[in-house]
Structure formats: structure tokens, C-alpha cells
PDB file of N, CA and C in Angstrom:
ATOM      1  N   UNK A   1       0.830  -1.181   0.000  1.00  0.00           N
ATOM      2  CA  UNK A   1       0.000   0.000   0.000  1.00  0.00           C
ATOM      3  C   UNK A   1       0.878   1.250   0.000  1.00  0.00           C
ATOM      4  N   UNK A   2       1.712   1.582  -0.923  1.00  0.00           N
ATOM      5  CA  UNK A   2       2.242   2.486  -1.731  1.00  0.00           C
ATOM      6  C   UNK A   2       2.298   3.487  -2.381  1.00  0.00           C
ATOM      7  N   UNK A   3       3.154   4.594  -2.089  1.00  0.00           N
ATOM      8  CA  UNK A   3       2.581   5.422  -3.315  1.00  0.00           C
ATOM      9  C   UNK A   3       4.145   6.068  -3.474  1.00  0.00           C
ATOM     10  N   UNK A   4       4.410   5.831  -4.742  1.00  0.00           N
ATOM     11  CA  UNK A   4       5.740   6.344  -5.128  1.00  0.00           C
ATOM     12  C   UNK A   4       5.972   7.932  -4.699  1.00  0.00           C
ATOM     13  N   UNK A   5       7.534   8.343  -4.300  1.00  0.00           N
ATOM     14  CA  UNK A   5       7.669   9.435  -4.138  1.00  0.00           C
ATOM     15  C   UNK A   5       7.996  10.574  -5.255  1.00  0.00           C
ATOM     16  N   UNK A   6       7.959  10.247  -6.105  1.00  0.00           N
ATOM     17  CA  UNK A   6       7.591  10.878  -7.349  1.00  0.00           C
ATOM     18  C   UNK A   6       5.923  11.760  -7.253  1.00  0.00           C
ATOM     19  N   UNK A   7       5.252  10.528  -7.392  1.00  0.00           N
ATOM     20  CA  UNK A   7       3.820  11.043  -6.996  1.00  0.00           C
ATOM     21  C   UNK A   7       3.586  12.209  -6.210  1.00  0.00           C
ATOM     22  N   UNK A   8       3.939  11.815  -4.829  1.00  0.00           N
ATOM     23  CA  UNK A   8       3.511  12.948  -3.873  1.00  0.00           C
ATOM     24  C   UNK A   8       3.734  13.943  -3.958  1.00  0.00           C
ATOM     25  N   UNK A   9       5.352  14.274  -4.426  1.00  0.00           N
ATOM     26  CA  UNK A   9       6.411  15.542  -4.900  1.00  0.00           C
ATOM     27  C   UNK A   9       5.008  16.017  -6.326  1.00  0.00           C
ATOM     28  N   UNK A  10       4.179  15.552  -7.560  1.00  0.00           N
ATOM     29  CA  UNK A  10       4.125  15.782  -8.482  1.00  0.00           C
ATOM     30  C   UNK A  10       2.963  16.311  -7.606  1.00  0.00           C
ATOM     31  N   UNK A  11       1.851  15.425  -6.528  1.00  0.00           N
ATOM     32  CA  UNK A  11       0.746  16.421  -6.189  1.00  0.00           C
ATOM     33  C   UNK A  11       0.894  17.171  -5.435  1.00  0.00           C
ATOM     34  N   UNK A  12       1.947  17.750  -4.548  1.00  0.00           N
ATOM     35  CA  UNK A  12       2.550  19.078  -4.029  1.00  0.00           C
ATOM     36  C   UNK A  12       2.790  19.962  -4.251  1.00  0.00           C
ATOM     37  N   UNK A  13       3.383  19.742  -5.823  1.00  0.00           N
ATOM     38  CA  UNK A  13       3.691  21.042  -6.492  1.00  0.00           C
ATOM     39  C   UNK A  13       2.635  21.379  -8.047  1.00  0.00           C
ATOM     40  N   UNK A  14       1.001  20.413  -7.475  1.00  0.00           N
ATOM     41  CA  UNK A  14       0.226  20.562  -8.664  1.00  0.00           C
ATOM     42  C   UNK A  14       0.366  20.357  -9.764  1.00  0.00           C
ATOM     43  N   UNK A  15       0.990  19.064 -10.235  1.00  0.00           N
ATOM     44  CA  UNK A  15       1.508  18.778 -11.079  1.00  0.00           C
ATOM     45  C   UNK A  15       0.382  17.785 -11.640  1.00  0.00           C
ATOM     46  N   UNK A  16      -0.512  17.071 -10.596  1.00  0.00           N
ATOM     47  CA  UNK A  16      -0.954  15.712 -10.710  1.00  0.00           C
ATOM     48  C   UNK A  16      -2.113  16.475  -9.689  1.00  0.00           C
ATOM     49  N   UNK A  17      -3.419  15.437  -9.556  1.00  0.00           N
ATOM     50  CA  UNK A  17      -4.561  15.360  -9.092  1.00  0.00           C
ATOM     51  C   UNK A  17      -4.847  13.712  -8.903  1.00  0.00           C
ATOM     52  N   UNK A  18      -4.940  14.264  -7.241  1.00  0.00           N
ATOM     53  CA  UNK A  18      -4.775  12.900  -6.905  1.00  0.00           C
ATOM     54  C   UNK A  18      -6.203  12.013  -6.970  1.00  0.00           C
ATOM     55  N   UNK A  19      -5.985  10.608  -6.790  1.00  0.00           N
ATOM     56  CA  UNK A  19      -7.439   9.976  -7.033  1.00  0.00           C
ATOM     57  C   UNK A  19      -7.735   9.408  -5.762  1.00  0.00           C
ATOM     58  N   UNK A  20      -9.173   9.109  -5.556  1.00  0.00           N
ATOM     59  CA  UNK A  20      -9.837   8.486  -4.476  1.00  0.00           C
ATOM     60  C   UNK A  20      -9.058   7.388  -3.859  1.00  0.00           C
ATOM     61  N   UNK A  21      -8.384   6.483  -4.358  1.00  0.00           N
ATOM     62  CA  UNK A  21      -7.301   5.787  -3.728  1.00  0.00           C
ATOM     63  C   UNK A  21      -6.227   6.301  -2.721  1.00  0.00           C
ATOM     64  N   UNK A  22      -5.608   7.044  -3.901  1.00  0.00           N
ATOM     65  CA  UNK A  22      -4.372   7.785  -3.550  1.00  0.00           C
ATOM     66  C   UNK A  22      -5.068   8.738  -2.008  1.00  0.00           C
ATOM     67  N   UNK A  23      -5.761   9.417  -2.058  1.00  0.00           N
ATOM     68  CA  UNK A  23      -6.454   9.846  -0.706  1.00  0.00           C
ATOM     69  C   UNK A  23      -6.576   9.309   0.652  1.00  0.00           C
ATOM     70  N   UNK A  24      -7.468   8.503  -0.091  1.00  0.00           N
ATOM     71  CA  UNK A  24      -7.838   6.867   1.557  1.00  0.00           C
ATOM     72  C   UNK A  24      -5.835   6.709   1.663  1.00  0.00           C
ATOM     73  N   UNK A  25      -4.921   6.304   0.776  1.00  0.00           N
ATOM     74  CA  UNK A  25      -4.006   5.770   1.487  1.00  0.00           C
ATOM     75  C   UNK A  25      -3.234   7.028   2.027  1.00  0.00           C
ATOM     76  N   UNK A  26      -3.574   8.318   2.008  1.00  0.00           N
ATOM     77  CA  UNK A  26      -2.517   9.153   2.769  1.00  0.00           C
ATOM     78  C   UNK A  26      -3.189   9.556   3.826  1.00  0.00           C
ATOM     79  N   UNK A  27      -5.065   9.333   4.268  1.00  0.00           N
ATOM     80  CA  UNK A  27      -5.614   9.667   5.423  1.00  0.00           C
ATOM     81  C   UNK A  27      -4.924   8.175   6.243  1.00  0.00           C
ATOM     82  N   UNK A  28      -4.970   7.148   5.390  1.00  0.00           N
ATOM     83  CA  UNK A  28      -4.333   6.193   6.368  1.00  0.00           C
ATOM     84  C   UNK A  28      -3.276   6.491   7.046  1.00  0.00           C
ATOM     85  N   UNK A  29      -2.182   6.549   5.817  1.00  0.00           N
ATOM     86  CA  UNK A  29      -1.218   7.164   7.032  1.00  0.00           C
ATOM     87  C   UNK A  29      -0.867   8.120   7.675  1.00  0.00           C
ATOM     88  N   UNK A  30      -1.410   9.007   7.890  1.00  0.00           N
ATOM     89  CA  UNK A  30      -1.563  10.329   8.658  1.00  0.00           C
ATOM     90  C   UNK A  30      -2.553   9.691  10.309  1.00  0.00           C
ATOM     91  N   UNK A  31      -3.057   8.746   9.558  1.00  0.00           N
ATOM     92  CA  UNK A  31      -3.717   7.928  10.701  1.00  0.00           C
ATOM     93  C   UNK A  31      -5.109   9.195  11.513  1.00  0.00           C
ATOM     94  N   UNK A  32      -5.839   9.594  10.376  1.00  0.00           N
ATOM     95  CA  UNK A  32      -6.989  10.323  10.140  1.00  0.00           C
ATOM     96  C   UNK A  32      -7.960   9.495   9.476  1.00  0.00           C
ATOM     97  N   UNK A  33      -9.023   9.873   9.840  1.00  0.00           N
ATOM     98  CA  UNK A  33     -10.701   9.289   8.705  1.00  0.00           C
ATOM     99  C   UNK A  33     -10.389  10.155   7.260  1.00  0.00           C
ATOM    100  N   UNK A  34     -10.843   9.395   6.310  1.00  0.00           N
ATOM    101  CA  UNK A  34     -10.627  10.164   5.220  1.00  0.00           C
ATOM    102  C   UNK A  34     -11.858  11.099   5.178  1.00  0.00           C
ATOM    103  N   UNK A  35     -12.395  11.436   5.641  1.00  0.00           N
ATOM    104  CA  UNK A  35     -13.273  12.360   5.661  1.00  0.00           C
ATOM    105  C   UNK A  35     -12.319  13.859   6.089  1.00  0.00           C
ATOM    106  N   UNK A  36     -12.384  13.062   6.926  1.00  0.00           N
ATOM    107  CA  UNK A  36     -11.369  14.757   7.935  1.00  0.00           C
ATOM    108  C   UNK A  36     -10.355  15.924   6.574  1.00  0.00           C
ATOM    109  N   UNK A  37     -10.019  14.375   5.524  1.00  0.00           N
ATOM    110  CA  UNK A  37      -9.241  15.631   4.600  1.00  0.00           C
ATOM    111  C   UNK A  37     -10.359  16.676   3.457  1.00  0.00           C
ATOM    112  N   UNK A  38     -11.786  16.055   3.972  1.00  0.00           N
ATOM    113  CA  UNK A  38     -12.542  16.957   3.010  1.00  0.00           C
ATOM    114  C   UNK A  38     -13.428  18.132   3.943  1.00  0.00           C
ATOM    115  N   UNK A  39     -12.912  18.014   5.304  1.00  0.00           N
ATOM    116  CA  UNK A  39     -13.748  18.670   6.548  1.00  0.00           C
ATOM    117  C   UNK A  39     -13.957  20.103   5.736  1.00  0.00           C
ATOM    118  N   UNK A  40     -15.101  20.642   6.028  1.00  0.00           N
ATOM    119  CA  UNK A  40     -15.166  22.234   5.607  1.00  0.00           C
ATOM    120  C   UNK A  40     -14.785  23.001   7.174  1.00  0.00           C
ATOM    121  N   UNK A  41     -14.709  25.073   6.487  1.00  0.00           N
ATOM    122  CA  UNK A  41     -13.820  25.491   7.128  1.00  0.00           C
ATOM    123  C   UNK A  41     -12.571  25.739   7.564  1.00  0.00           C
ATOM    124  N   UNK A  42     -11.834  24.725   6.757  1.00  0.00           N
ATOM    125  CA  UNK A  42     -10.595  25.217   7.017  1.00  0.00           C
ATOM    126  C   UNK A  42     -10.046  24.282   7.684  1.00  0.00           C
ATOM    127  N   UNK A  43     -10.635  23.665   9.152  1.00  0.00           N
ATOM    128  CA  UNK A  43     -10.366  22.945  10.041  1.00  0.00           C
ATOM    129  C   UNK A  43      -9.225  21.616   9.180  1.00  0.00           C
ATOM    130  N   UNK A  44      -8.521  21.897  10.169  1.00  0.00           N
ATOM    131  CA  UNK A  44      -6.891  20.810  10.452  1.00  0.00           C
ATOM    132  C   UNK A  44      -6.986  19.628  11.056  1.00  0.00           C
ATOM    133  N   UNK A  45      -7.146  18.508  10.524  1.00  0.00           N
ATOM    134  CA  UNK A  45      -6.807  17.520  11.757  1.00  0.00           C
ATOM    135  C   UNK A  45      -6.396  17.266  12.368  1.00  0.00           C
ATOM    136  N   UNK A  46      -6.585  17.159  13.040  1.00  0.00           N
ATOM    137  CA  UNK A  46      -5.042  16.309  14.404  1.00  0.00           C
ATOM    138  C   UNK A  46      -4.524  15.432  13.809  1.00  0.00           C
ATOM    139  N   UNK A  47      -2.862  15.409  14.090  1.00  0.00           N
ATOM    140  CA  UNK A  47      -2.167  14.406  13.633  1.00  0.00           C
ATOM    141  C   UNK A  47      -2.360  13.418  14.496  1.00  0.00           C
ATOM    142  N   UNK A  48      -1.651  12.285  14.735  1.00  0.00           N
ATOM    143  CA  UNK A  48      -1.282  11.910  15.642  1.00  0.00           C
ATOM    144  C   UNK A  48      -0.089  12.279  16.253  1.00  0.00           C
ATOM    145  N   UNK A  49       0.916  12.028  17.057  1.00  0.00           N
ATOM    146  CA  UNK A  49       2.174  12.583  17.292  1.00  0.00           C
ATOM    147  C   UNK A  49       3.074  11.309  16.534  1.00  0.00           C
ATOM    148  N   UNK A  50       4.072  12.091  16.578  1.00  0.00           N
ATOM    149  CA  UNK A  50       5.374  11.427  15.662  1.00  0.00           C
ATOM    150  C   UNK A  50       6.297  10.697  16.919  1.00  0.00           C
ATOM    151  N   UNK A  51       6.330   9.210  16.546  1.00  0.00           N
ATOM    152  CA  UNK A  51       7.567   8.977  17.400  1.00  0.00           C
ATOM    153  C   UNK A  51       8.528   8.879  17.222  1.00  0.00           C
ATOM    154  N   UNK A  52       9.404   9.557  17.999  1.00  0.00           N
ATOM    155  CA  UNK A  52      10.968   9.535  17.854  1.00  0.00           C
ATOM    156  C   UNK A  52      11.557   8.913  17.711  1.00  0.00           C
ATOM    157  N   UNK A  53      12.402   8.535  16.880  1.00  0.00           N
ATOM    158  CA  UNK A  53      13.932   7.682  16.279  1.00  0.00           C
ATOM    159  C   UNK A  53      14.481   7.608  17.576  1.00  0.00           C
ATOM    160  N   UNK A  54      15.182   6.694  17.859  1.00  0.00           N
ATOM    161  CA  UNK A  54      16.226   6.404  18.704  1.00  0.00           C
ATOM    162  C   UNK A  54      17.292   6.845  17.881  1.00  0.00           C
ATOM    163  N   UNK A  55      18.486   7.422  18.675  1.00  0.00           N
ATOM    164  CA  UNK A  55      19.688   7.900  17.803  1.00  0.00           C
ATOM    165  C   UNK A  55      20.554   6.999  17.845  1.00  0.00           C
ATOM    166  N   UNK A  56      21.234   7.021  16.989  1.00  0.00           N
ATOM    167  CA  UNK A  56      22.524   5.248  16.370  1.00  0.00           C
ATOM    168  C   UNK A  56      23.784   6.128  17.020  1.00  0.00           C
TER     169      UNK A  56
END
């Protein structure tokens, strides 16, 4: 469940329009309802928090 980094870079800088797939898998990993990315108002989701790397 993938999405090349080409892609993302191409719908960032409006290059590309992303599809109903491509959506569901980036509310997945943002670990949001895919709804939340169509919320009206403006409103931001909550992320979840990021966990930290252990340092090598």
C-alpha cells in the first residue's frame, strides 16, 4: 500500500490530481478518517504525534 515518491512531490507542487485511492491511502497514514481531509472550514486535523527515532 504504496505510493511512489515521485507522486507525492508531483501532487505538491500541482503537477498531478490525486485519485480516491491515492487519498484513503494518505488519510491512512496520517492515521486520520478520510473524511477529515474533506472537513469544511478550514479545520486541520489532528495528527497523531510522531515517534521519535532512537539515535545510532
Amino acid at each position: 500500500m504504496s505510493v511512489e515518491q515521485f507522486y507525492i512531490s508531483g501532487l505538491e507542487a500541482g503537477r498531478r490530481n490525486a485519485t480516491l485511492v491515492t487519498l484513503w491511502k494518505a488519510a491512512m497514514a496520517l492515521g486520520v478518517d478520510a473524511a477529515a481531509l474533506f472537513a469544511e472550514g478550514g479545520h486541520r486535523p489532528e495528527l497523531p504525534a510522531k515517534k521519535k527515532r532512537a539515535k545510532r
